[in-house]
Protein backbone atom coordinates (compact mmCIF):
# COMPACT_ATOMS: atom_id res chain seq x y z
CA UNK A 1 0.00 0.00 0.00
CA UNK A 2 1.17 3.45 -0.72
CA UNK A 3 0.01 7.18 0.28
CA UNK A 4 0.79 9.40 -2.78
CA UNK A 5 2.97 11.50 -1.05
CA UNK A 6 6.55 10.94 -3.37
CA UNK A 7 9.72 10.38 -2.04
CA UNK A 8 11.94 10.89 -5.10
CA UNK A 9 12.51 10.99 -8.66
CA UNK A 10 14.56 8.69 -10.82
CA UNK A 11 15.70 8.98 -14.49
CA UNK A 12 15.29 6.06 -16.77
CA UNK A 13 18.79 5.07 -17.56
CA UNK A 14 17.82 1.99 -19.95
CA UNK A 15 15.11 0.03 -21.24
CA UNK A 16 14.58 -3.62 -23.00
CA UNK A 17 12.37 -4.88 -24.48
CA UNK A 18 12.21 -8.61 -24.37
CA UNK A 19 9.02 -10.03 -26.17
CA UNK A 20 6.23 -8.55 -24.34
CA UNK A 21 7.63 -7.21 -21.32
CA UNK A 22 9.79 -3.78 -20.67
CA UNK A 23 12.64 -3.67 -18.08
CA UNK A 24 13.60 -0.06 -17.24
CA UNK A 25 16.97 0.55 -15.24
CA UNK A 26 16.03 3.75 -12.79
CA UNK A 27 18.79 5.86 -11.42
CA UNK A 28 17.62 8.02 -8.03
CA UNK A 29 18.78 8.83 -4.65
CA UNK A 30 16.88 5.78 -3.03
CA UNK A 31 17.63 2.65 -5.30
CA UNK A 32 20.55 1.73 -3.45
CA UNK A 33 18.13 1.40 -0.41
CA UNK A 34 16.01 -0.79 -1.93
CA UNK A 35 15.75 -4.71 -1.91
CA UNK A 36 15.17 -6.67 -4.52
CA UNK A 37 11.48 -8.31 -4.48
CA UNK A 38 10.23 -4.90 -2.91
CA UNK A 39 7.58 -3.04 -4.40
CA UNK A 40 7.87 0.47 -5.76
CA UNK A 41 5.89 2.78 -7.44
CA UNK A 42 6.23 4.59 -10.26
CA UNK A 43 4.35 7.10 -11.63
CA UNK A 44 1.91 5.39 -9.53
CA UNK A 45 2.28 1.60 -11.15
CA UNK A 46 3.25 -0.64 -8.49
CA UNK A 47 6.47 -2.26 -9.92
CA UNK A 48 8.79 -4.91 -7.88
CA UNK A 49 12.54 -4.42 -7.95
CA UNK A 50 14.30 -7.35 -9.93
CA UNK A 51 17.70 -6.14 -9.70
CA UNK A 52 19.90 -3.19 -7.63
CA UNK A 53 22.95 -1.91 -8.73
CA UNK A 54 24.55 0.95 -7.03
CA UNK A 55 21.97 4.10 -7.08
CA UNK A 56 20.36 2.26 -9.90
CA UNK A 57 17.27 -0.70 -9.75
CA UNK A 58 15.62 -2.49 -12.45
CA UNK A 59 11.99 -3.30 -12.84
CA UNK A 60 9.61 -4.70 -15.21
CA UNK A 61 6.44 -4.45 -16.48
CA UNK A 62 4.20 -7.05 -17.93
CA UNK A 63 1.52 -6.43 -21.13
CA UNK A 64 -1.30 -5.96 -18.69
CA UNK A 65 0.90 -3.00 -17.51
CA UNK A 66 1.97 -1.77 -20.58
CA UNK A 67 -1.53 -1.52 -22.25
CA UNK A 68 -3.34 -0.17 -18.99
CA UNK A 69 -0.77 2.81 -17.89
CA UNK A 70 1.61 5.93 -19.30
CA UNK A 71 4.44 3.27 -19.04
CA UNK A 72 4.36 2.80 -22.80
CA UNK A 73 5.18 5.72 -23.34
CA UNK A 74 8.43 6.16 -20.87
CA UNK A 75 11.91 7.03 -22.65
CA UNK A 76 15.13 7.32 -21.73
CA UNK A 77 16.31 10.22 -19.89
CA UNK A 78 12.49 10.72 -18.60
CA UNK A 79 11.90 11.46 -14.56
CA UNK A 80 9.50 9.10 -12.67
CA UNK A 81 8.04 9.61 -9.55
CA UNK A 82 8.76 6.68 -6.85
CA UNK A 83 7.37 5.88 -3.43
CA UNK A 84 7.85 3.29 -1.41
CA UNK A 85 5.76 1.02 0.55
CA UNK A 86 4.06 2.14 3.71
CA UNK A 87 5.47 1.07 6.73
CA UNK A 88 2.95 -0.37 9.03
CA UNK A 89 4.17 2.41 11.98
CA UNK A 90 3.99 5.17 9.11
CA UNK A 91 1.12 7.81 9.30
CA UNK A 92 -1.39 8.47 5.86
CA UNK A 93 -0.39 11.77 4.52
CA UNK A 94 -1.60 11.32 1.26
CA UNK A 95 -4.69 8.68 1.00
CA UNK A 96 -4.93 4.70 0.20
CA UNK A 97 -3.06 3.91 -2.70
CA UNK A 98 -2.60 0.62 -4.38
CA UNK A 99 -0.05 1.52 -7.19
CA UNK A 100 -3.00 -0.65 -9.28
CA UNK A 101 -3.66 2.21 -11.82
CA UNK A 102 -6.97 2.36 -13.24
CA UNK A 103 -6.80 4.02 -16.92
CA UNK A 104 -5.24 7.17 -18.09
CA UNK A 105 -5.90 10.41 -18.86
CA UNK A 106 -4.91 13.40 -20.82
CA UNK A 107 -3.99 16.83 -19.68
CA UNK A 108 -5.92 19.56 -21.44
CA UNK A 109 -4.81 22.42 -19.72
CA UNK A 110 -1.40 23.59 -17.58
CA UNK A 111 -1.84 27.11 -16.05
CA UNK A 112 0.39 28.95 -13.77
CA UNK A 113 -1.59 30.76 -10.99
CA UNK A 114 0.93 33.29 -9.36
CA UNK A 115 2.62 31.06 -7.15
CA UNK A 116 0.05 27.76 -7.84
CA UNK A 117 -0.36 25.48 -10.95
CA UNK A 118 -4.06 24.28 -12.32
CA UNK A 119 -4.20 21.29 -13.98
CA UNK A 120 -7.41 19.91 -16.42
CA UNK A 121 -7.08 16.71 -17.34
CA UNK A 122 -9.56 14.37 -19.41
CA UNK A 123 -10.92 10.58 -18.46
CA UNK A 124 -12.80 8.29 -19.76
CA UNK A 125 -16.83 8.90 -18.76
CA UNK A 126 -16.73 5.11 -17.31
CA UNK A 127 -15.07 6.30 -14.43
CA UNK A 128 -17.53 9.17 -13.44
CA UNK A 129 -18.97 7.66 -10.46
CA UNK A 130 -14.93 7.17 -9.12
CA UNK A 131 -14.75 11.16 -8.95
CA UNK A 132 -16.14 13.58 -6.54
CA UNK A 133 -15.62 16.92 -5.39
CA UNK A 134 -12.91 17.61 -3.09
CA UNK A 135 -12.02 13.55 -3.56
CA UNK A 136 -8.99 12.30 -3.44
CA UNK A 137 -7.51 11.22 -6.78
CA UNK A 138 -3.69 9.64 -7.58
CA UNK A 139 -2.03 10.90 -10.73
CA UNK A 140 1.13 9.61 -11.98
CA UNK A 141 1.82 8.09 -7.84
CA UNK A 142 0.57 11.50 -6.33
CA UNK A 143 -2.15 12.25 -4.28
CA UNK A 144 -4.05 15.18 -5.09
CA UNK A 145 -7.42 16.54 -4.44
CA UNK A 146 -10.24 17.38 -7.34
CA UNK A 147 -12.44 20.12 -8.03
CA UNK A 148 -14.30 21.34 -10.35
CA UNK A 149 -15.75 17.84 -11.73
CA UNK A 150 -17.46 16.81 -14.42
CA UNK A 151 -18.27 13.69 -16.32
CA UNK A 152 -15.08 13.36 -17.94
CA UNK A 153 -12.59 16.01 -16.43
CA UNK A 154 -10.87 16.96 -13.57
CA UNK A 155 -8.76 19.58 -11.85
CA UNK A 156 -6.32 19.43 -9.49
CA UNK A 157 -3.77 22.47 -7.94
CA UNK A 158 -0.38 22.07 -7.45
CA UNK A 159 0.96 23.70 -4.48
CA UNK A 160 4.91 24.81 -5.09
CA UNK A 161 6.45 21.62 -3.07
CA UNK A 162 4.74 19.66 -5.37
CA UNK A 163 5.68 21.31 -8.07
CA UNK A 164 8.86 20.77 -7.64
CA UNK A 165 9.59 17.88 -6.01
CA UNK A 166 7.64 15.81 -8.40
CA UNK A 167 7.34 15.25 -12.34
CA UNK A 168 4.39 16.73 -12.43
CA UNK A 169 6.54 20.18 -13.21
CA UNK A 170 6.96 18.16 -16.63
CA UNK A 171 3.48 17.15 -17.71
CA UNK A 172 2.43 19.41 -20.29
CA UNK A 173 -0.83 19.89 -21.88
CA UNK A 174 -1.47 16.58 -24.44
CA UNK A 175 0.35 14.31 -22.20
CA UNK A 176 -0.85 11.30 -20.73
CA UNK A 177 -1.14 10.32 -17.33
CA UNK A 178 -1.54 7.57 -14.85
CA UNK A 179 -5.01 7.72 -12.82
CA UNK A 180 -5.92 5.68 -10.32
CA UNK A 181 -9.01 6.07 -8.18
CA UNK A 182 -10.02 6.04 -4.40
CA UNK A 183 -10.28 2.86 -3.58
CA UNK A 184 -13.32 3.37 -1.15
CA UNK A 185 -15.20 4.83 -3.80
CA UNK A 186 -14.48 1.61 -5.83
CA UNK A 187 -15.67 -0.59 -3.33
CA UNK A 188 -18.95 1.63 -3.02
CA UNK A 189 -19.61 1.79 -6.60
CA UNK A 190 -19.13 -2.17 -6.72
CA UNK A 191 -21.31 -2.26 -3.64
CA UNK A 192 -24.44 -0.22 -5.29
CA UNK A 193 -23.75 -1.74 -8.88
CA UNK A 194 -23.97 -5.85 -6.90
CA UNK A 195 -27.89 -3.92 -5.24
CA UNK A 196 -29.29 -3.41 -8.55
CA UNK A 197 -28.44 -6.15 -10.72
């Protein structure tokens, strides 16, 4: 389980493809403190470390991955966002996060507001029911809070910390993004969706 709240960034150092699967080689200030078999996420997608090599750790992802997140579209040279696992004594800064992403979504507008950032970004209408006002929403691993919903867009603001400290400073209108929902609003909408049938 993770929070949203980021620890780092890495930089993608290498990637392979081998038949359906990517490998990606992350360099950041935390790999060395990692263990292999641990689970990381990036950008949100809960990945488990294969391999550690200095301030550098490998992970893959499978096709179901690939298909269902932004990691498709990852290069070399490109920053990702990486949290690690809650600890059982830590505290819940962010909100419950699974690093199981749920679709993407596109950013349709980047504005700086004096200080602030506003982001827009685009979903599919599917997931309607998964986003309220003032809910808590993940995007690329962080945990941010909506407004201003409708049926198929969101916003979010980005306080300077943020900003910074994340690679959300890099998403630009056009790009696509990893969403994932609240998970108590999942388990709600499964709840009233099992009453009617």
């Amino acid at each position: 389980m993770f929070t949203g709240i980021i620890e780092a960034t890495g930089v993608i150092k290498n990637i392979v493809s081998d038949n359906t699967n990517l490998s990606f080689t992350i360099e950041s200030e935390i790999s060395h403190q990692l263990k292999v078999d641990q689970s990381i996420a990036h950008n949100g997608v809960c990945l488990t470390v294969e391999k550690i090599e200095g301030n550098q750790h490998t992970v893959t992802a499978i096709a179901e991955t690939i298909h269902k997140t932004n990691v498709q579209f990852w290069q070399l040279g490109a920053k990702i966002n990486l949290e690690r696992c809650l600890p059982f004594q830590g505290r819940i800064d962010g909100h419950i996060v699974q690093g199981h992403v749920d679709a993407t979504g596109i950013c349709i507008e980047k504005k700086e507001m004096d200080g602030s950032w506003l982001f827009s970004f685009s979903f599919d209408q599917k997931f309607a029911a998964l986003v309220i006002e003032k809910g808590s929403i993940c995007i690329n691993g962080i945990s941010l809070t909506c407004f201003n919903v409708g049926r198929t867009t969101l916003h979010v603001a980005i306080i300077p910390y943020t900003y910074n400290h994340t690679n959300i400073q890099f998403v630009d209108e056009g790009d696509i993004v990893n969403l994932e929902f609240d998970i108590i609003g999942k388990y709600l909408n499964r709840f009233r969706d099992l009453q009617l049938s």
